[in-house]
C-alpha atoms as a PDB file:
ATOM      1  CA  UNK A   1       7.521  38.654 -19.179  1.00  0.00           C
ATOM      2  CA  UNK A   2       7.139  42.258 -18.213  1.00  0.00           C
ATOM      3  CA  UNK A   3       3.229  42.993 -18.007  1.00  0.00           C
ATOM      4  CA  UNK A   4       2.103  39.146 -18.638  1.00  0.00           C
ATOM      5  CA  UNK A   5      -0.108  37.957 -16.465  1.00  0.00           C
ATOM      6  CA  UNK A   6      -0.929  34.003 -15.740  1.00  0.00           C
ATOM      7  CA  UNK A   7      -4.384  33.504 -13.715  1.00  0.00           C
ATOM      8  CA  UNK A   8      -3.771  30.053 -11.987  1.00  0.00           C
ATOM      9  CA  UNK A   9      -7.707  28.934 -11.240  1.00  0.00           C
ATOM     10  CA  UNK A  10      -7.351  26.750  -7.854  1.00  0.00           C
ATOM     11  CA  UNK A  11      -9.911  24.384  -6.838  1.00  0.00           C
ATOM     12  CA  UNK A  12     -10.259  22.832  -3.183  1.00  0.00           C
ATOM     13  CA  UNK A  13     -10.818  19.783  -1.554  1.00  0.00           C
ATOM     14  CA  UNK A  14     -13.848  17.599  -0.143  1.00  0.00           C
ATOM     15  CA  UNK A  15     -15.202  20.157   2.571  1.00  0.00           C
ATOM     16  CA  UNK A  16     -12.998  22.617   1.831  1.00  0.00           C
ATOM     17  CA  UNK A  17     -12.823  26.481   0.484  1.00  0.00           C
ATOM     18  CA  UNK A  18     -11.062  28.503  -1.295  1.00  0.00           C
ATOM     19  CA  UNK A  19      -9.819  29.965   1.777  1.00  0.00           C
ATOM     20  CA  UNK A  20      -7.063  27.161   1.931  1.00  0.00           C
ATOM     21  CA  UNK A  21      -5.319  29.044  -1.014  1.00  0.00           C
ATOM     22  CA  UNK A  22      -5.210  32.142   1.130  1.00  0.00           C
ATOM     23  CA  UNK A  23      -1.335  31.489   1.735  1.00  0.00           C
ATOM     24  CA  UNK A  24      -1.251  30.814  -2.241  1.00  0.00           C
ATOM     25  CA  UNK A  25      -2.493  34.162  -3.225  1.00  0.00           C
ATOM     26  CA  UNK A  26       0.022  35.825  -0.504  1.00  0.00           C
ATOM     27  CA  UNK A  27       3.054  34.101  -2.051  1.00  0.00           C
ATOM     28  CA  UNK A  28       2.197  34.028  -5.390  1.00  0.00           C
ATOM     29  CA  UNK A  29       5.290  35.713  -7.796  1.00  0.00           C
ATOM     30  CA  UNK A  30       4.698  38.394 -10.070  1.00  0.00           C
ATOM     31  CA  UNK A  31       2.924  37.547 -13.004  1.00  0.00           C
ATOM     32  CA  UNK A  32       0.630  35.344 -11.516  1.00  0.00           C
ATOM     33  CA  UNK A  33      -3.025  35.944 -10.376  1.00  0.00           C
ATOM     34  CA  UNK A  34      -4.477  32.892  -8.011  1.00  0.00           C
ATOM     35  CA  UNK A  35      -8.078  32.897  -8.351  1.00  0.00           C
ATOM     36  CA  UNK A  36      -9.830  30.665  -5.558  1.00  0.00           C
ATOM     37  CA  UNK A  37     -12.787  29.070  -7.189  1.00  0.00           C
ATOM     38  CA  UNK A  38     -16.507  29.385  -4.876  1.00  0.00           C
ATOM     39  CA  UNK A  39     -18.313  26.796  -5.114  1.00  0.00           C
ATOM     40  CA  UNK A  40     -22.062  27.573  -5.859  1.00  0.00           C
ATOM     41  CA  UNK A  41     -23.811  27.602  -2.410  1.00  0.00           C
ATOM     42  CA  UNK A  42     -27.470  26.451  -1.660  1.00  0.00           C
ATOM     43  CA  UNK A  43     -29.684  28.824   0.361  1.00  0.00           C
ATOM     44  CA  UNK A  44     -28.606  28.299   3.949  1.00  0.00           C
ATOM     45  CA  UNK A  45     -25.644  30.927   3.424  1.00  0.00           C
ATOM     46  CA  UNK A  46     -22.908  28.588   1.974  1.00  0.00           C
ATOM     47  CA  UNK A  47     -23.914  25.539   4.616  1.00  0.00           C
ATOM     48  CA  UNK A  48     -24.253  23.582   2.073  1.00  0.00           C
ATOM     49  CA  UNK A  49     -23.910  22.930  -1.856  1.00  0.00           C
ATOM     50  CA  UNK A  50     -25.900  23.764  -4.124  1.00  0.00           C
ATOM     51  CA  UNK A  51     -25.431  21.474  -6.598  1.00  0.00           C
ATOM     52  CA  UNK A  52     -24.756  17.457  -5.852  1.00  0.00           C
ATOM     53  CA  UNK A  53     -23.922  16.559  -9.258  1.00  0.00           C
ATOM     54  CA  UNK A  54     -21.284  16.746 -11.377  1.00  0.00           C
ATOM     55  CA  UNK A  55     -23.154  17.662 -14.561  1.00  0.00           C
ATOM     56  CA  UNK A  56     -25.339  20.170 -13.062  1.00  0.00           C
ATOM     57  CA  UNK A  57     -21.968  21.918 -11.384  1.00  0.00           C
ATOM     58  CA  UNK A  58     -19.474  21.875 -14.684  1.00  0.00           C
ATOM     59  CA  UNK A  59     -21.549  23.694 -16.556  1.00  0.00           C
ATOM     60  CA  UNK A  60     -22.232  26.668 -13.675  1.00  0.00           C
ATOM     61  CA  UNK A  61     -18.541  26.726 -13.106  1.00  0.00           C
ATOM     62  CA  UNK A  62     -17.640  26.760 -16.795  1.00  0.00           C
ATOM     63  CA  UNK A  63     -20.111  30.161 -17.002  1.00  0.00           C
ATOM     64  CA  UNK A  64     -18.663  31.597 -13.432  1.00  0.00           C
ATOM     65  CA  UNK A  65     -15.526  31.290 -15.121  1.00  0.00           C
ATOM     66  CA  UNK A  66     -16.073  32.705 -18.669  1.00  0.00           C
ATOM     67  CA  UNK A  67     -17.402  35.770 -16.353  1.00  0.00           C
ATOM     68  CA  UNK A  68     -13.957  35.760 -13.941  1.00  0.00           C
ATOM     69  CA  UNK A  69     -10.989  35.190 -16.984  1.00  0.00           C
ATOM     70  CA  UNK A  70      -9.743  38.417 -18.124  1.00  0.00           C
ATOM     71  CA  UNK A  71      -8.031  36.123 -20.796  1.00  0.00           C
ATOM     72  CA  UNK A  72      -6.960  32.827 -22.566  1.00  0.00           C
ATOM     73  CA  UNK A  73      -3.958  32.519 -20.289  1.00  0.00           C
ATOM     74  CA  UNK A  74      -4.654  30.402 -17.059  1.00  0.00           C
ATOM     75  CA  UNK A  75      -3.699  27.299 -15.792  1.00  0.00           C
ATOM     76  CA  UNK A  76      -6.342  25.301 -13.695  1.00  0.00           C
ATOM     77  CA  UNK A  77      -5.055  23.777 -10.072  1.00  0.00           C
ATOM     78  CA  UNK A  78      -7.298  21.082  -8.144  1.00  0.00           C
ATOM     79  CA  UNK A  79      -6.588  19.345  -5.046  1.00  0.00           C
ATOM     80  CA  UNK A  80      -8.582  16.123  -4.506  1.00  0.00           C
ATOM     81  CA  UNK A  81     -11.980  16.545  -5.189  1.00  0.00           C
ATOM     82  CA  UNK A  82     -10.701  19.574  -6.936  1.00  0.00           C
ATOM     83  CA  UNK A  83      -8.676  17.870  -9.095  1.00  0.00           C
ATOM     84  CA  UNK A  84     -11.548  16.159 -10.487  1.00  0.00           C
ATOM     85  CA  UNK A  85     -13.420  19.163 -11.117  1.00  0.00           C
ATOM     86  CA  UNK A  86     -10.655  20.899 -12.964  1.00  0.00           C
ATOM     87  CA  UNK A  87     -10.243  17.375 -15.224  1.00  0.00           C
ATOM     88  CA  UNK A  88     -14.162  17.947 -16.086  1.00  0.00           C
ATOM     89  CA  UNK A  89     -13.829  21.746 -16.776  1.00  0.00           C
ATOM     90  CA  UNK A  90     -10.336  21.306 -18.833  1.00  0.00           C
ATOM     91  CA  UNK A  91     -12.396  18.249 -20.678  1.00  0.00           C
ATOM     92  CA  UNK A  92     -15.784  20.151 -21.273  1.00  0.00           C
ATOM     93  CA  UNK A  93     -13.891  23.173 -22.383  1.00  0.00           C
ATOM     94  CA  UNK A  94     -12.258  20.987 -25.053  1.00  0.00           C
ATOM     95  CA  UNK A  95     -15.041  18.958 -25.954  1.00  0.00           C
ATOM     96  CA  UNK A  96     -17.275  21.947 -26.408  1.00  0.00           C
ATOM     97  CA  UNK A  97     -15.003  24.885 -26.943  1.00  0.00           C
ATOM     98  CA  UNK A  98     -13.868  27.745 -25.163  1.00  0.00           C
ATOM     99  CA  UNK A  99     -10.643  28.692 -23.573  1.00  0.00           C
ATOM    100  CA  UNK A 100      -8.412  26.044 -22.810  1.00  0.00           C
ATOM    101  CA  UNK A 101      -6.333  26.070 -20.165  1.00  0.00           C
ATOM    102  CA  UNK A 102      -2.417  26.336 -20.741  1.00  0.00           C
ATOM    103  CA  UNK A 103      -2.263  23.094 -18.295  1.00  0.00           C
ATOM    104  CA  UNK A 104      -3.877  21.131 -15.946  1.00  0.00           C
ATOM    105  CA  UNK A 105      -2.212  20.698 -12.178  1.00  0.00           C
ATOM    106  CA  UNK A 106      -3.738  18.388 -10.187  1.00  0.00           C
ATOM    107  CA  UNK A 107      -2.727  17.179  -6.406  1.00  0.00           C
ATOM    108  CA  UNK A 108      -4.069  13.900  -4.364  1.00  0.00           C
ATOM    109  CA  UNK A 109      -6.558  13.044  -6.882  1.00  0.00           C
ATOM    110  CA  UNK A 110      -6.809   9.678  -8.586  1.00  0.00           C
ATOM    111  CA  UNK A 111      -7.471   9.366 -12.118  1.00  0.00           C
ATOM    112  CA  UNK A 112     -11.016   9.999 -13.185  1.00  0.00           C
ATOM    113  CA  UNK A 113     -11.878   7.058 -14.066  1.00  0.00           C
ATOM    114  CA  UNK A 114     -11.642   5.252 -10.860  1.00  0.00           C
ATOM    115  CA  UNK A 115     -14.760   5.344  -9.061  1.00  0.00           C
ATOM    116  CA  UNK A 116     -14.511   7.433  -6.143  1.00  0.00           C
ATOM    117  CA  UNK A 117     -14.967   5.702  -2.970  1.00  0.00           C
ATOM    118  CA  UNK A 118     -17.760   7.044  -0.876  1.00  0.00           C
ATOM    119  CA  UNK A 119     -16.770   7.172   2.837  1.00  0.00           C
ATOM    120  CA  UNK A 120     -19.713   9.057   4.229  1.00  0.00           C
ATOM    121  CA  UNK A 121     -22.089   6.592   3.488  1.00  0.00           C
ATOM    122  CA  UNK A 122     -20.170   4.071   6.166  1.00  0.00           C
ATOM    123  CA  UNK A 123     -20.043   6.300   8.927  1.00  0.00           C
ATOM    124  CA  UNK A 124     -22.355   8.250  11.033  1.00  0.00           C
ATOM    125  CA  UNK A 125     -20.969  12.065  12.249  1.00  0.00           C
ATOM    126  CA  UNK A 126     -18.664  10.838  14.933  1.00  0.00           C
ATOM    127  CA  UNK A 127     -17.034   8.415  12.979  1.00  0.00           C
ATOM    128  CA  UNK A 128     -16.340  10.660   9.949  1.00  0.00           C
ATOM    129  CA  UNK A 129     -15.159  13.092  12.419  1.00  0.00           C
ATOM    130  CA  UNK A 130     -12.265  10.529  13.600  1.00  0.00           C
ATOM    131  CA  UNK A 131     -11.623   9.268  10.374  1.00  0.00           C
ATOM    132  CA  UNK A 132     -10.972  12.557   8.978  1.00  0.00           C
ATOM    133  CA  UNK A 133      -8.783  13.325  11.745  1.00  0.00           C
ATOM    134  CA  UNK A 134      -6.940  10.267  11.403  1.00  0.00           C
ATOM    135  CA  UNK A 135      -6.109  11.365   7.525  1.00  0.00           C
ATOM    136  CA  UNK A 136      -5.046  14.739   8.487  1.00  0.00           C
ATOM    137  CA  UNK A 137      -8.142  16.933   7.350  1.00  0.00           C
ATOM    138  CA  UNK A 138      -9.215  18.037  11.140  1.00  0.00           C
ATOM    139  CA  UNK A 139      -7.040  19.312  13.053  1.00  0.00           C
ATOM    140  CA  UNK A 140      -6.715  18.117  16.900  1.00  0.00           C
ATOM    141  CA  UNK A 141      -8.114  21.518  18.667  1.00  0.00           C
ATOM    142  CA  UNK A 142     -11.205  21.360  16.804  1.00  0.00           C
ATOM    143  CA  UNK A 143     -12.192  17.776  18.012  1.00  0.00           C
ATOM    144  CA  UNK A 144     -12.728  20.125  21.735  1.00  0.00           C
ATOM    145  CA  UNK A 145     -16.135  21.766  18.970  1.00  0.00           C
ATOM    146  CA  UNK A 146     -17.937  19.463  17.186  1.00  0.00           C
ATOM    147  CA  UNK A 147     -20.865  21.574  17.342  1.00  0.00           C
ATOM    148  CA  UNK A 148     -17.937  24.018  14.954  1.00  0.00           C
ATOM    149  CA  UNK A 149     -17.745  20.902  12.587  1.00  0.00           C
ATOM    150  CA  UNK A 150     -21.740  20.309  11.711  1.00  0.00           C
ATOM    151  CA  UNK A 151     -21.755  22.519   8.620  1.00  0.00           C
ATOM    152  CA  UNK A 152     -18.154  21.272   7.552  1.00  0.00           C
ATOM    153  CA  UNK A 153     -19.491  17.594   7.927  1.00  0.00           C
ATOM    154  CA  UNK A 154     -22.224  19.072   5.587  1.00  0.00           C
ATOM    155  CA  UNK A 155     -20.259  20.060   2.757  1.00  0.00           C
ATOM    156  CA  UNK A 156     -17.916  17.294   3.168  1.00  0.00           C
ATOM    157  CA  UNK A 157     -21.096  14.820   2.306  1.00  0.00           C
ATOM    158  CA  UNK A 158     -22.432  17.007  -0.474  1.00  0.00           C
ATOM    159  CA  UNK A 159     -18.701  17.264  -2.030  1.00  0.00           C
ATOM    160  CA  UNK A 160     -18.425  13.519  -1.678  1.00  0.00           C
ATOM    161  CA  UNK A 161     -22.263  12.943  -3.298  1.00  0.00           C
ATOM    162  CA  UNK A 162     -20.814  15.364  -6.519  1.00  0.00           C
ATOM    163  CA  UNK A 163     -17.680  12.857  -6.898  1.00  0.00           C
ATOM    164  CA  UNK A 164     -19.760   9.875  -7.085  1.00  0.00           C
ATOM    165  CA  UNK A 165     -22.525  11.151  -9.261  1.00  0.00           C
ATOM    166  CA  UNK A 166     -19.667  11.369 -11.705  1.00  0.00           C
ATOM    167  CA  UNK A 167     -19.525   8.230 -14.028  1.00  0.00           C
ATOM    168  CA  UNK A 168     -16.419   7.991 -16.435  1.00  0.00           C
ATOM    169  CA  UNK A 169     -17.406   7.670 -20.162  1.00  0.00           C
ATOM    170  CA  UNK A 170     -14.004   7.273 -22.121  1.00  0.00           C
ATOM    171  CA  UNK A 171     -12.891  10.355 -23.844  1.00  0.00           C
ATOM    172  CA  UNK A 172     -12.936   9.946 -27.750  1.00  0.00           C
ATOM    173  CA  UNK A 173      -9.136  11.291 -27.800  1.00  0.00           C
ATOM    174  CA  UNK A 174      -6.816  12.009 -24.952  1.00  0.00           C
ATOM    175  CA  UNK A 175      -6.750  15.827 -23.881  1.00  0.00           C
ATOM    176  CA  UNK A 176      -4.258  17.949 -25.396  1.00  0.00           C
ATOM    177  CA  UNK A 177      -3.531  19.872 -23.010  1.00  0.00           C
ATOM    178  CA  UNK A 178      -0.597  19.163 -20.745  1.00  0.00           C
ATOM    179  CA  UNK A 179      -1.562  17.483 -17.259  1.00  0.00           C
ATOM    180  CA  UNK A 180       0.719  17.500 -13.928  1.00  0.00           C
ATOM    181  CA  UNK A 181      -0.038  14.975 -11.072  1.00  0.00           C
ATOM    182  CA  UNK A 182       1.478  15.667  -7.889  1.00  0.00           C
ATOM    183  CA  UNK A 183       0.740  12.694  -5.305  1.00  0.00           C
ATOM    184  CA  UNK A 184       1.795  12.761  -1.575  1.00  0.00           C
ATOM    185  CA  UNK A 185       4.278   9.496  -1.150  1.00  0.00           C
ATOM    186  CA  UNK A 186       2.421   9.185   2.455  1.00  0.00           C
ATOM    187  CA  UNK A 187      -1.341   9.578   0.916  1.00  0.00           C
ATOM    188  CA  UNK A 188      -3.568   7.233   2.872  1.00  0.00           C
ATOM    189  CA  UNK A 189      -5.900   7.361   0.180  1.00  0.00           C
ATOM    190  CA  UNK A 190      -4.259   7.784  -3.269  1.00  0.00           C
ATOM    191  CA  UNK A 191      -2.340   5.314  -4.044  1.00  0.00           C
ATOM    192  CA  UNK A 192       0.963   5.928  -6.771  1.00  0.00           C
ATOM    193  CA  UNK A 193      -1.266   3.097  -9.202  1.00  0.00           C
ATOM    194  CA  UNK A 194      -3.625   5.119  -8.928  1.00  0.00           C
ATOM    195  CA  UNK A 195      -1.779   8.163  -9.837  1.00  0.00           C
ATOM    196  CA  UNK A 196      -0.508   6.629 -12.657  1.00  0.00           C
ATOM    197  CA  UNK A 197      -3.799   6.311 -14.509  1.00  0.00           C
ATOM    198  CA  UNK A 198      -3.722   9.505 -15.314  1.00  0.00           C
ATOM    199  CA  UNK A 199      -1.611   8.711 -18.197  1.00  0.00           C
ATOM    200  CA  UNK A 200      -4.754   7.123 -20.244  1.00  0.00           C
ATOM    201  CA  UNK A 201      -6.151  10.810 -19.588  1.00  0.00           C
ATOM    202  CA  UNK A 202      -3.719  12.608 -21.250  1.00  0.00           C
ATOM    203  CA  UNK A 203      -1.284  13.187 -24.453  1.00  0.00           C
ATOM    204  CA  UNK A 204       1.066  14.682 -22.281  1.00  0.00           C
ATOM    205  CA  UNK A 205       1.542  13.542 -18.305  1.00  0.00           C
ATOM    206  CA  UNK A 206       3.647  14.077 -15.658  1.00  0.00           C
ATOM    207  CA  UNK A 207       3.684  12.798 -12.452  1.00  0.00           C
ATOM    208  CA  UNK A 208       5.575  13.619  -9.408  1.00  0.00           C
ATOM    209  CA  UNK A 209       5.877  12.715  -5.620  1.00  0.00           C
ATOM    210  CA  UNK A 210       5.901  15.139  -3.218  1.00  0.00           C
ATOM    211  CA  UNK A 211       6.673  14.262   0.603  1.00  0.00           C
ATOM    212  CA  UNK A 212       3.192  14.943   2.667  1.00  0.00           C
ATOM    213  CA  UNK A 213      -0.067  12.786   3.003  1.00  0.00           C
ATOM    214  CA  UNK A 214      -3.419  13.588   1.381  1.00  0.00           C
ATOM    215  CA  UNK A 215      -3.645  17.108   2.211  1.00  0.00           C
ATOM    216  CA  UNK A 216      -1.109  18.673   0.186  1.00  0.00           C
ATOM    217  CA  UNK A 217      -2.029  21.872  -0.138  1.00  0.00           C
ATOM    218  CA  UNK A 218      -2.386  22.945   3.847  1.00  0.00           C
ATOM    219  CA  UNK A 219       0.686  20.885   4.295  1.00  0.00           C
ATOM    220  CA  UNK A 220       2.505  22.555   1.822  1.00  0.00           C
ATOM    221  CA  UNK A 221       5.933  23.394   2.509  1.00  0.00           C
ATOM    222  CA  UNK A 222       6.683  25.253  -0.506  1.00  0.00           C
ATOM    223  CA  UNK A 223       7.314  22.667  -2.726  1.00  0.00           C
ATOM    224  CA  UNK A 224       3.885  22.412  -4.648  1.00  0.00           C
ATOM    225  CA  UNK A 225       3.344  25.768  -4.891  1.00  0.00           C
ATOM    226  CA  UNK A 226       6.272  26.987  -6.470  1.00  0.00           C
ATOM    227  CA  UNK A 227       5.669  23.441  -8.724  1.00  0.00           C
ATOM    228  CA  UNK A 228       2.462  24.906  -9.815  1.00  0.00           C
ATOM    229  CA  UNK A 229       3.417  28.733  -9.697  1.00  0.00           C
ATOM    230  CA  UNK A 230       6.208  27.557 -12.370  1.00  0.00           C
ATOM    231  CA  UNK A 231       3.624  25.872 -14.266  1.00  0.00           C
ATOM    232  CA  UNK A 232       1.505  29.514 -14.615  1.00  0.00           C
ATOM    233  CA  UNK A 233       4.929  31.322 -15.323  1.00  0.00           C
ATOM    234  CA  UNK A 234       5.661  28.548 -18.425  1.00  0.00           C
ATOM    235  CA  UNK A 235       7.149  26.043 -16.635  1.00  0.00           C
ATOM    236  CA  UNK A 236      10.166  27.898 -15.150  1.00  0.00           C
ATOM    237  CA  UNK A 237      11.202  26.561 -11.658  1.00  0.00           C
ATOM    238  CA  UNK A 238      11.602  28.812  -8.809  1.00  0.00           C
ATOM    239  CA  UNK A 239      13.964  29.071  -6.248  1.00  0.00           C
END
């Protein structure tokens, strides 16, 4: 392995950026590169999204990352809404051509073909504020600054608006490449059935439980990171 280099490509949740996979990059073992994705921003410096649909934002990230892969060895990551990103990059890529990816990793994210459920539209600021809370994706100190939270709130609708725009059209074949689904046993809001749909996606599937909620990624104790950092190094596990 001396001088091979993996880039794992690691996409973020609802709300979310790619600073979550700060620890990641920090930990990361020889040989492998983490490379946060940015999500395009509007003109109100990263406030908001730019784009609020899925087929207007696959096709800027595929050409972001064309620009960012030094070469045809990565692995793409996504966490939540993540996850569904990385399905429609790994599926566009394959569908269209380009550079596959040597496997997909994706954590709390429900197969793509069940509609995502759109929480924003059935609460007001407040109420999203508590109900994220309640799931783990605010922490307690920053319910003191909701003034803190407005643009946060913001990308959490827009992120939410890209999921639903997407609308599944079967795939004519199953994608080759390998998929892992990592689902937290205590997720409020994927449920294992839902998990297990994954395996219409896929020629190759493998899912796996992890203690933890939704949030796996800031939660992470170690145990999905060095899942996925095996992944990148050819599916070796680490200590």
């Amino acid at each position: 392995m001396t001088g091979r280099r993996t880039q794992l490509v690691c996409l973020h949740h609802a709300g979310g950026s790619p600073i979550v996979f700060g620890p990641w990059a920090q930990q990361a073992p020889e040989g492998v590169e983490v490379l946060p994705v940015v999500l395009p921003g509007g003109r109100n410096a990263g406030r908001r999204r730019r784009y609020r649909r899925t087929e207007h934002l696959i096709p800027a990230l595929v050409a972001e990352l064309e620009e960012q892969l030094s070469d045809d060895d990565y692995v793409l990551f996504g966490h939540s809404m993540g996850g569904l990103l990385a399905y429609l990059l790994t599926r566009h890529v394959e569908e269209h051509g380009g550079r596959r990816p040597r496997a997909l990793a994706v954590a709390a994210c429900g197969a793509p073909q069940v509609p995502w459920h759109d929480v924003t539209a059935e609460h007001d600021d407040e109420a999203l504020i508590q109900w994220l809370h309640g799931i783990g994706g605010i922490p307690s100190w920053l319910l003191d600054h909701p003034d803190w939270l407005v643009p946060f709130l913001g990308r959490v609708r827009d992120d939410v608006a890209v999921c639903r725009s997407y609308h599944h059209v079967p795939q004519k074949r199953r994608l080759a490449v390998p998929i892992y689904v990592y689902g937290g046993a205590e997720d409020p809001l994927v449920s294992a059935h839902i998990l297990d749909r994954w395996t219409e996606i896929g020629e190759q599937v493998e899912i796996m439980s992890l203690p933890g909620g939704h949030f796996l990624v800031s939660e992470d104790s170690g145990r999905l990171s060095k899942a996925v950092f095996g992944l990148a190094l050819g599916g070796r596990q680490l200590a």
